[in-house]
PDB file of N, CA and C in Angstrom:
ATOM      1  N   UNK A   1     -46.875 -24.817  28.875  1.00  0.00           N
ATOM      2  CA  UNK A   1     -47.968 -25.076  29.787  1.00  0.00           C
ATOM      3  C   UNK A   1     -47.655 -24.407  31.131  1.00  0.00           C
ATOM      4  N   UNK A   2     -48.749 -23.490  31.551  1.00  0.00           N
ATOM      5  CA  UNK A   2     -48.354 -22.963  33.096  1.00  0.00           C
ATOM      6  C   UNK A   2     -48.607 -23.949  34.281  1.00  0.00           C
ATOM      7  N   UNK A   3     -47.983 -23.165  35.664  1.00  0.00           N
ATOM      8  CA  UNK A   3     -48.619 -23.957  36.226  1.00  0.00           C
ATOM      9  C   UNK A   3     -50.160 -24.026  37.266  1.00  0.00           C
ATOM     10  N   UNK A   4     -50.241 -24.986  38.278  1.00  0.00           N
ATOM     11  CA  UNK A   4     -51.530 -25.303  38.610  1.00  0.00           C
ATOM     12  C   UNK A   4     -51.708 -24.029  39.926  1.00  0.00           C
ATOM     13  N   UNK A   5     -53.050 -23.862  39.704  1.00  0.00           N
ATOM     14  CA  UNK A   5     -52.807 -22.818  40.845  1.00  0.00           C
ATOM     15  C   UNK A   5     -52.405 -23.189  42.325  1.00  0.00           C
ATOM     16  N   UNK A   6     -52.953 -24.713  42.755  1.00  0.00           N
ATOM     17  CA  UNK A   6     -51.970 -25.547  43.849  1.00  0.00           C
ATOM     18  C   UNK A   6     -50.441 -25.143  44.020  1.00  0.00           C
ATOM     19  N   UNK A   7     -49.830 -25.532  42.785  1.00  0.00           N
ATOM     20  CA  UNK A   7     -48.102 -25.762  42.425  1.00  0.00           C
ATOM     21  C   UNK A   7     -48.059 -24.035  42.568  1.00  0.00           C
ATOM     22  N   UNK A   8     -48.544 -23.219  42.159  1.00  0.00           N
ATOM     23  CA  UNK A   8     -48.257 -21.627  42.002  1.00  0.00           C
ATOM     24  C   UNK A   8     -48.722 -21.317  43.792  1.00  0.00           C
ATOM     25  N   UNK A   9     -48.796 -21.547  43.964  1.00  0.00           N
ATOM     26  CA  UNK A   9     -49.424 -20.827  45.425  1.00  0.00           C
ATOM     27  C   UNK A   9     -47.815 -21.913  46.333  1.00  0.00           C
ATOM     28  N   UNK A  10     -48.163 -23.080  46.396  1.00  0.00           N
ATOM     29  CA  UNK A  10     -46.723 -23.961  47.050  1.00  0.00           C
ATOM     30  C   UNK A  10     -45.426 -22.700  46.463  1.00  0.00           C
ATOM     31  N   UNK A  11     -45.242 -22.673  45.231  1.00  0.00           N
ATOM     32  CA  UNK A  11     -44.332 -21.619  44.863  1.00  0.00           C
ATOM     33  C   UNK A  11     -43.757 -20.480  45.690  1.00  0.00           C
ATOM     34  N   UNK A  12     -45.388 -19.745  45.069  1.00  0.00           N
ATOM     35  CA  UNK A  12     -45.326 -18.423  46.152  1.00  0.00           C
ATOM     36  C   UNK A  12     -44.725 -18.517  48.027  1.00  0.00           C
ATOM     37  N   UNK A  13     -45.596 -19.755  48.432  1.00  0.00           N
ATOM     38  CA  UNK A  13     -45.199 -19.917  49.835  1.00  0.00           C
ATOM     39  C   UNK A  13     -43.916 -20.328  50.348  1.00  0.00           C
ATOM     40  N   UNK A  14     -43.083 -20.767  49.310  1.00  0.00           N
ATOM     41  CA  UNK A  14     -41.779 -21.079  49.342  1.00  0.00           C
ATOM     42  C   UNK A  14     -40.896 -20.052  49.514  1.00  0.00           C
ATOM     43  N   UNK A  15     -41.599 -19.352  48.684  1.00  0.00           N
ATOM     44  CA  UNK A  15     -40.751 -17.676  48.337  1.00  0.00           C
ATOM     45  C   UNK A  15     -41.048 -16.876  49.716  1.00  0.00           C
ATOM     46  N   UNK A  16     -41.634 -16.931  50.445  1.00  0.00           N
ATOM     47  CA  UNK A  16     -42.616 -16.635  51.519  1.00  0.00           C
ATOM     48  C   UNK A  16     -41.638 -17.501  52.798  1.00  0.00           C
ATOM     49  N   UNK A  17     -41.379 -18.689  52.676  1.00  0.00           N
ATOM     50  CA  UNK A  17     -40.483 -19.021  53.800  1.00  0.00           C
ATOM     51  C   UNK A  17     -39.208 -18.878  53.552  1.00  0.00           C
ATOM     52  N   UNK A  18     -38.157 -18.587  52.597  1.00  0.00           N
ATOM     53  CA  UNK A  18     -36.902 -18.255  52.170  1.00  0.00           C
ATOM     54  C   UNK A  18     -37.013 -16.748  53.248  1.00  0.00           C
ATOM     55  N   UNK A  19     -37.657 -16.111  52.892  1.00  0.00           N
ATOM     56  CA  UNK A  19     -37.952 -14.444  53.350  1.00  0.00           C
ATOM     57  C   UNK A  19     -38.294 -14.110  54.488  1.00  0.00           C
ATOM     58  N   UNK A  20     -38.763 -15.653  55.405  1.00  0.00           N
ATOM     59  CA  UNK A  20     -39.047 -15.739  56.583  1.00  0.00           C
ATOM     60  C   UNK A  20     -37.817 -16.107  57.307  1.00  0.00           C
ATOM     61  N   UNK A  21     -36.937 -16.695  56.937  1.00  0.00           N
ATOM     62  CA  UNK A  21     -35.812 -17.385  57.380  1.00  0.00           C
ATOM     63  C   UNK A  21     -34.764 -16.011  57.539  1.00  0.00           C
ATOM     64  N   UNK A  22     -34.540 -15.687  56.019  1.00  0.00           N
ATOM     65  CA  UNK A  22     -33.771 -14.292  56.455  1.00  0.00           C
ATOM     66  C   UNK A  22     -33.819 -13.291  57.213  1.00  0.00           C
ATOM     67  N   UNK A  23     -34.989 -13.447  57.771  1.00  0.00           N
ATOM     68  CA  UNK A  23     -35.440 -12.239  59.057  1.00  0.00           C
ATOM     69  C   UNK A  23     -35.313 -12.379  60.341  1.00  0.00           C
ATOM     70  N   UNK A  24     -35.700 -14.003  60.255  1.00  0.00           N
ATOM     71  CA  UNK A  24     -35.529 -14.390  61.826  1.00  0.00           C
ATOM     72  C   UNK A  24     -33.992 -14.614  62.027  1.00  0.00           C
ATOM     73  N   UNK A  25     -33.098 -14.494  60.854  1.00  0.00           N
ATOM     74  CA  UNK A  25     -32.073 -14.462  61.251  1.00  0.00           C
ATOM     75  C   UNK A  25     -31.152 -13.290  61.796  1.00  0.00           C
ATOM     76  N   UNK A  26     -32.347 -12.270  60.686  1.00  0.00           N
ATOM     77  CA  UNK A  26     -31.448 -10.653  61.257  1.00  0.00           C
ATOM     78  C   UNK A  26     -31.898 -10.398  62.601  1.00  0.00           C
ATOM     79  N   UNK A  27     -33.083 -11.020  63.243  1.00  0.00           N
ATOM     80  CA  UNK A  27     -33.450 -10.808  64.567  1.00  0.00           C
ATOM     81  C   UNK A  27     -34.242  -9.121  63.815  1.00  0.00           C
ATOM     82  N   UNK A  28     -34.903  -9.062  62.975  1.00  0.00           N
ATOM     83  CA  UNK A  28     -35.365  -7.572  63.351  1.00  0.00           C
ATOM     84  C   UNK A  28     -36.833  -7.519  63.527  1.00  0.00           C
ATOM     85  N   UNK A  29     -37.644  -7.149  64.083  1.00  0.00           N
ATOM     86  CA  UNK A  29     -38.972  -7.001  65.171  1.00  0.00           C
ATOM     87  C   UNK A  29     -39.519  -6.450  63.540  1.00  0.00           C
ATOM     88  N   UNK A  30     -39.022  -4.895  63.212  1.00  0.00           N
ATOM     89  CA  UNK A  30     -39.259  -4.335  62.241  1.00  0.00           C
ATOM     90  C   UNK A  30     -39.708  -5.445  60.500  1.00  0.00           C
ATOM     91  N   UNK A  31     -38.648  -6.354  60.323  1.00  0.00           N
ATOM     92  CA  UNK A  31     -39.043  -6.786  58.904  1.00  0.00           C
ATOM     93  C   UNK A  31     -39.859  -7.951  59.588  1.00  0.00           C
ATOM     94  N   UNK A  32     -40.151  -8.492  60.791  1.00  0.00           N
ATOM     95  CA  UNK A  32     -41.051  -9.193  60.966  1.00  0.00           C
ATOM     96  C   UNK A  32     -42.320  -8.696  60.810  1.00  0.00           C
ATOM     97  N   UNK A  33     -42.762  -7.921  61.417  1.00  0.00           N
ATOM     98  CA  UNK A  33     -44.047  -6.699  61.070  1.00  0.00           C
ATOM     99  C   UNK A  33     -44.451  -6.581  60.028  1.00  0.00           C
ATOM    100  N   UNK A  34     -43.295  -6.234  59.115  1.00  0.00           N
ATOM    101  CA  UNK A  34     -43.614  -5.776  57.931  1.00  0.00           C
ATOM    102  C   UNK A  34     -43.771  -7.267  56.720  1.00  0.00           C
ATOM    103  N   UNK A  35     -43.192  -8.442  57.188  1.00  0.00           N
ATOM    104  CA  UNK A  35     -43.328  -9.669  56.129  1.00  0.00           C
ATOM    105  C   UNK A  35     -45.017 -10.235  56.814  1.00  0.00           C
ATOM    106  N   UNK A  36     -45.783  -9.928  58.257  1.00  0.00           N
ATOM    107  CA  UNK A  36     -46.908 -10.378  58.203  1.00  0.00           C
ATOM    108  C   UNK A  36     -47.704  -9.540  57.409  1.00  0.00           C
ATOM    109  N   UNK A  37     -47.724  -8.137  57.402  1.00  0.00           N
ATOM    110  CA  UNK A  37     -48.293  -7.287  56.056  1.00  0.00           C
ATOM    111  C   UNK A  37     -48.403  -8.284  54.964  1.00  0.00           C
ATOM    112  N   UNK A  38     -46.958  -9.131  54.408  1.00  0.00           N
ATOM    113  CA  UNK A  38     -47.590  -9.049  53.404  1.00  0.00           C
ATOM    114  C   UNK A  38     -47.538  -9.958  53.029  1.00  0.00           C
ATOM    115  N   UNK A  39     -47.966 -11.280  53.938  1.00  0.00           N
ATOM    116  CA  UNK A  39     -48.374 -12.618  54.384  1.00  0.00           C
ATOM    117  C   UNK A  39     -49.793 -12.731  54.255  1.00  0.00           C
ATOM    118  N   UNK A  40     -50.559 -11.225  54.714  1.00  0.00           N
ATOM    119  CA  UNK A  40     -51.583 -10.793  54.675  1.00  0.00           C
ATOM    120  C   UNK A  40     -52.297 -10.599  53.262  1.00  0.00           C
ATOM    121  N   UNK A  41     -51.027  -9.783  52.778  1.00  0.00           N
ATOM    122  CA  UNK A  41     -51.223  -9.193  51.122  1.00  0.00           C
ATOM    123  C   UNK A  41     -51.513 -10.253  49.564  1.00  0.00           C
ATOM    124  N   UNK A  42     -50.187 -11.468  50.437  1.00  0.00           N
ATOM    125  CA  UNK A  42     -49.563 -11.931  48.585  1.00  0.00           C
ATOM    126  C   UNK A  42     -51.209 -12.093  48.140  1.00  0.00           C
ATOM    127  N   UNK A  43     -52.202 -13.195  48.735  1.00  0.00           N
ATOM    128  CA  UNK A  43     -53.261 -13.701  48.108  1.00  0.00           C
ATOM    129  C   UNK A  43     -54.194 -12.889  47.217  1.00  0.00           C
ATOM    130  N   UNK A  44     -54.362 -11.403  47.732  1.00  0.00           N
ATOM    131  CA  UNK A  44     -54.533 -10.541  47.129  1.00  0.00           C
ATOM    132  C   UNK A  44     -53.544 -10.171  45.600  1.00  0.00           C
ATOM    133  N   UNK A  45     -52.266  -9.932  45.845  1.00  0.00           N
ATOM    134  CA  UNK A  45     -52.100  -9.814  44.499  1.00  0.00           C
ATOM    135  C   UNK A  45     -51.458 -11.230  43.536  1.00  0.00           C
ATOM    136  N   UNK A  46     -51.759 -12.175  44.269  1.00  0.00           N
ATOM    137  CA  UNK A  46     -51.816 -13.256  43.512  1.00  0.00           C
ATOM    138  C   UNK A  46     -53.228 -13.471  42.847  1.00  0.00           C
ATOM    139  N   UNK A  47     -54.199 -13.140  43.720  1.00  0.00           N
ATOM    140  CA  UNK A  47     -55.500 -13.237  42.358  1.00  0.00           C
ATOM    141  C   UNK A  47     -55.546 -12.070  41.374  1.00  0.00           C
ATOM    142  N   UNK A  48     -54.819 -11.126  41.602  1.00  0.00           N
ATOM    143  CA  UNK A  48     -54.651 -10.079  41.036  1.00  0.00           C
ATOM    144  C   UNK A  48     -53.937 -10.367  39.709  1.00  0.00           C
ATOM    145  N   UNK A  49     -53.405 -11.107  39.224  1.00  0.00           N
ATOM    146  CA  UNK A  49     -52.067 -11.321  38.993  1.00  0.00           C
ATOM    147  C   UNK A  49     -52.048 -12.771  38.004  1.00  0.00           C
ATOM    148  N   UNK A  50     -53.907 -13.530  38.505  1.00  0.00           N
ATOM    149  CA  UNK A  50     -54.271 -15.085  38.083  1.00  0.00           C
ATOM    150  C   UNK A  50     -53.548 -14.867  36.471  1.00  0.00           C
ATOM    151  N   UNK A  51     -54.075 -14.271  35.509  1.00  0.00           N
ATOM    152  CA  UNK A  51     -53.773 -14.420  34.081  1.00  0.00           C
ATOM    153  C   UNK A  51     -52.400 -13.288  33.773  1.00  0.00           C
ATOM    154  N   UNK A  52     -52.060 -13.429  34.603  1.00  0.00           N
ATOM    155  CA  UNK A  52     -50.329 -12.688  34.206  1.00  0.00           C
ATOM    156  C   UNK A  52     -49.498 -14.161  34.499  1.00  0.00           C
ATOM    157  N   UNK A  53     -48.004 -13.920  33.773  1.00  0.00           N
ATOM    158  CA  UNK A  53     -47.203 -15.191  34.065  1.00  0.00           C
ATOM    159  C   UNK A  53     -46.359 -14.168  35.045  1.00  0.00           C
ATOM    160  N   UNK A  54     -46.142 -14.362  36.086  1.00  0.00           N
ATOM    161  CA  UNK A  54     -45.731 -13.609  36.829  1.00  0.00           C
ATOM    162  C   UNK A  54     -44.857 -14.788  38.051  1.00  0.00           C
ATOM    163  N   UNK A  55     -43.452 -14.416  37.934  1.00  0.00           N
ATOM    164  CA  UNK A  55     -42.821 -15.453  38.614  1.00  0.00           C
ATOM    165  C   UNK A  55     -42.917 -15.686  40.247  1.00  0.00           C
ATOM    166  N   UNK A  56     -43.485 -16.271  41.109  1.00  0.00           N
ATOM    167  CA  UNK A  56     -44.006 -16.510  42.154  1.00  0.00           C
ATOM    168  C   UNK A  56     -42.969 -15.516  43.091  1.00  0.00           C
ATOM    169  N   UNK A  57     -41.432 -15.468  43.047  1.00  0.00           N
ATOM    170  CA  UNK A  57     -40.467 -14.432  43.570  1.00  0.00           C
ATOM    171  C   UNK A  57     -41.059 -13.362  43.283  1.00  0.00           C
ATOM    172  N   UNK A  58     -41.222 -12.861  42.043  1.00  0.00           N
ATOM    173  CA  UNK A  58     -41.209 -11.467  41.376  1.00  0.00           C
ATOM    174  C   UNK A  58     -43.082 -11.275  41.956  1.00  0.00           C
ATOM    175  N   UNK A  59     -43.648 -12.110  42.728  1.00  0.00           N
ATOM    176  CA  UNK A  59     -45.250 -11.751  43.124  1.00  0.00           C
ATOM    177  C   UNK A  59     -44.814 -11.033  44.555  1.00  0.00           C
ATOM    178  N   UNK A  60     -43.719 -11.992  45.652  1.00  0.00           N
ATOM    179  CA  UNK A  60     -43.755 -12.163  46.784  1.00  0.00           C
ATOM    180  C   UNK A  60     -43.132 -10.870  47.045  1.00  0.00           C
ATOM    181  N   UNK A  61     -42.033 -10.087  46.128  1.00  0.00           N
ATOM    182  CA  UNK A  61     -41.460  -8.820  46.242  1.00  0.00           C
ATOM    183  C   UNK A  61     -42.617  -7.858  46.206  1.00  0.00           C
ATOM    184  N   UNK A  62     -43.446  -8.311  44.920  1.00  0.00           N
ATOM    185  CA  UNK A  62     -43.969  -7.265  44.410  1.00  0.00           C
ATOM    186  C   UNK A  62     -45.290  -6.615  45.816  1.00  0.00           C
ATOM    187  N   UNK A  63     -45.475  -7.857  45.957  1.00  0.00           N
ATOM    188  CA  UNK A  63     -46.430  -7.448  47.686  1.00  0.00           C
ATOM    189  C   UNK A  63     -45.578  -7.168  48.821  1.00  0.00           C
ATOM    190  N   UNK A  64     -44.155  -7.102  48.823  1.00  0.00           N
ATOM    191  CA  UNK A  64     -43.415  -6.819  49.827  1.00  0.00           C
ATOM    192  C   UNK A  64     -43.425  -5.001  49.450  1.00  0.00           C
ATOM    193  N   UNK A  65     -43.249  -4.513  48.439  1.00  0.00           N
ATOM    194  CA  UNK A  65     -43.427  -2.799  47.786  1.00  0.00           C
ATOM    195  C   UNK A  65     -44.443  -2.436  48.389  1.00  0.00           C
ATOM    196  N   UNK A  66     -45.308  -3.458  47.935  1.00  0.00           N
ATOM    197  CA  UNK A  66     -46.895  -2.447  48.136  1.00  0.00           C
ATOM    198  C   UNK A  66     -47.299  -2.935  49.784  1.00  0.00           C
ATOM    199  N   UNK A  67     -46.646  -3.623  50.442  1.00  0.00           N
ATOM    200  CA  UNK A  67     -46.602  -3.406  51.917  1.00  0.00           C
ATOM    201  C   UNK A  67     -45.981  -2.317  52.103  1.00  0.00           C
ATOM    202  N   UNK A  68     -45.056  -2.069  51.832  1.00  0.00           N
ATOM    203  CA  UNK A  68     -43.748  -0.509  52.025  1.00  0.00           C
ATOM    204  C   UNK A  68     -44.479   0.377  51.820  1.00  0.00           C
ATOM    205  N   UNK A  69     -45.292   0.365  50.611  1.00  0.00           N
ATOM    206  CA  UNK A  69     -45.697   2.260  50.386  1.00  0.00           C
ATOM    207  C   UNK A  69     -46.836   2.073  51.129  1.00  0.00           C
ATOM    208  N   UNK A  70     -48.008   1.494  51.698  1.00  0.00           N
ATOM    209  CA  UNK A  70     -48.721   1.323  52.567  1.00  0.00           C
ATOM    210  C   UNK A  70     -48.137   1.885  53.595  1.00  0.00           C
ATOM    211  N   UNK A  71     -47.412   1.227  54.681  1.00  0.00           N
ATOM    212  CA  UNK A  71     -46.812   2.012  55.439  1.00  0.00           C
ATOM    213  C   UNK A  71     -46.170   3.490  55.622  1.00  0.00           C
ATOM    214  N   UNK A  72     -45.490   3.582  54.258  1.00  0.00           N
ATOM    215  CA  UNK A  72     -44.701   4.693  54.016  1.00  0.00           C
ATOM    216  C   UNK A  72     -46.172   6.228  54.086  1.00  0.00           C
ATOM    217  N   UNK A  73     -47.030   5.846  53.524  1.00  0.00           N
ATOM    218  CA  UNK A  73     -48.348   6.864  53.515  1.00  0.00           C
ATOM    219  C   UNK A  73     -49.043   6.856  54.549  1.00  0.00           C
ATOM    220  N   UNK A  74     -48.660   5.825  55.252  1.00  0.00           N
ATOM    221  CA  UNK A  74     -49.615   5.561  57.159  1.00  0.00           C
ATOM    222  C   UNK A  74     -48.589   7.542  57.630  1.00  0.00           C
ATOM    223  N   UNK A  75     -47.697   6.636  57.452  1.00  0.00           N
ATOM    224  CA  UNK A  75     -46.038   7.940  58.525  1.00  0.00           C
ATOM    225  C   UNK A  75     -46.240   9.160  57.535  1.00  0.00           C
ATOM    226  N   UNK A  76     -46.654   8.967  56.346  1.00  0.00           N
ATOM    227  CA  UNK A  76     -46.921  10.681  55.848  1.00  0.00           C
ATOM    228  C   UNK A  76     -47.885  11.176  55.985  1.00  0.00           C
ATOM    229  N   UNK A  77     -49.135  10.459  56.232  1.00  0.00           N
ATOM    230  CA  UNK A  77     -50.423  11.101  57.001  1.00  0.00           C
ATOM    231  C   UNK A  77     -49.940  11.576  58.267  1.00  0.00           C
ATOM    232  N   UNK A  78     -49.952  10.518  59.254  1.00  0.00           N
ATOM    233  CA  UNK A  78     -49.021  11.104  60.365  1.00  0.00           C
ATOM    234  C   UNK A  78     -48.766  12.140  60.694  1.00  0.00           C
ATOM    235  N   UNK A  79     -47.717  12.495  59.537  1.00  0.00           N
ATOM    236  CA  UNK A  79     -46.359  13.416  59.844  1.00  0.00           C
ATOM    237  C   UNK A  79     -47.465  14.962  59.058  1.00  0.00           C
ATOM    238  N   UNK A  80     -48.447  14.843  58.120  1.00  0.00           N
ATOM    239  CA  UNK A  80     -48.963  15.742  57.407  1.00  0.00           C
ATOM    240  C   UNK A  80     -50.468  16.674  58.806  1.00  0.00           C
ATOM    241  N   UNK A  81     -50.489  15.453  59.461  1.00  0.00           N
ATOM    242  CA  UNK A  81     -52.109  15.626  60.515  1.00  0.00           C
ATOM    243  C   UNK A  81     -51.089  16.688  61.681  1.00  0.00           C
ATOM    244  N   UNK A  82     -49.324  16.075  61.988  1.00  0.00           N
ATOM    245  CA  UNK A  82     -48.815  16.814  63.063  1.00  0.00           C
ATOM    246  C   UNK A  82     -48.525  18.278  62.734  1.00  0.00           C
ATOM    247  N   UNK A  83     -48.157  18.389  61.282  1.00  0.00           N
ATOM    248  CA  UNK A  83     -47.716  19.599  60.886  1.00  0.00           C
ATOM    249  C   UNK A  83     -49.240  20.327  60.974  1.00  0.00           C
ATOM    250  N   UNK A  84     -50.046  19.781  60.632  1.00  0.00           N
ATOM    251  CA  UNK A  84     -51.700  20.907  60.235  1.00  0.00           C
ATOM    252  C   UNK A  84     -51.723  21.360  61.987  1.00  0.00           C
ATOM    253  N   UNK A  85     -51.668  20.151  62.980  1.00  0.00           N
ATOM    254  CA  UNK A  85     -52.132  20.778  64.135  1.00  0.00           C
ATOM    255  C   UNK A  85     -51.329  21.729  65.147  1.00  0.00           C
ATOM    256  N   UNK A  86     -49.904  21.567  64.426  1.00  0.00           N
ATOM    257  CA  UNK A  86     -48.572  22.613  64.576  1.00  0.00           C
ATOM    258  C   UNK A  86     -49.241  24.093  64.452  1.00  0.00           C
ATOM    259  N   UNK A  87     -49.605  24.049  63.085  1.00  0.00           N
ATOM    260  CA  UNK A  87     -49.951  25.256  61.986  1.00  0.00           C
ATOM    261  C   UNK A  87     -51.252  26.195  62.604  1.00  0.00           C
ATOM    262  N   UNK A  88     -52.018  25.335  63.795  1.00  0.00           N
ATOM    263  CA  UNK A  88     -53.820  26.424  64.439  1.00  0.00           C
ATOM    264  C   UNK A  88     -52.877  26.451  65.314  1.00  0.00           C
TER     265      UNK A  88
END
């Protein structure tokens, strides 16, 4: 029997304050930024995700990635718009 989407979401948010704790401990500005991304994100790929058994950790990472390459394609647009206006 799975569980309730209540108990799965408490889950997820657990996984969500473990990950909050480790940051405010490294003091870094940077993984703070980047854990509201995807504070922003999980609910999204938690409905994404409703009929998968998908372990509430293995959700909270999996939206911590797809916060990363989000970003990671913000800085390669970026870096692709500086080189074009290098190039006239």
């Amino acid at each position: 029997m799975g569980r309730t989407q209540p108990s799965y979401t408490m889950a997820v948010n657990r996984e969500l304050e473990k990950l909050e704790r480790i940051i405010e401990r490294l003091h870094s500005p940077t993984l703070s930024l980047l854990l509201e991304r995807v504070k922003e994100k999980v609910r999204y790929t938690q409905s994404a995700s409703y009929d998968e058994l998908i372990d509430p950790y293995n959700l909270v990472y999996f939206t911590l990635i797809w916060a990363l390459a989000e970003e990671c394609e913000k800085w390669r647009s970026t870096y692709l718009t500086l080189i074009r206006s290098k190039e006239e």
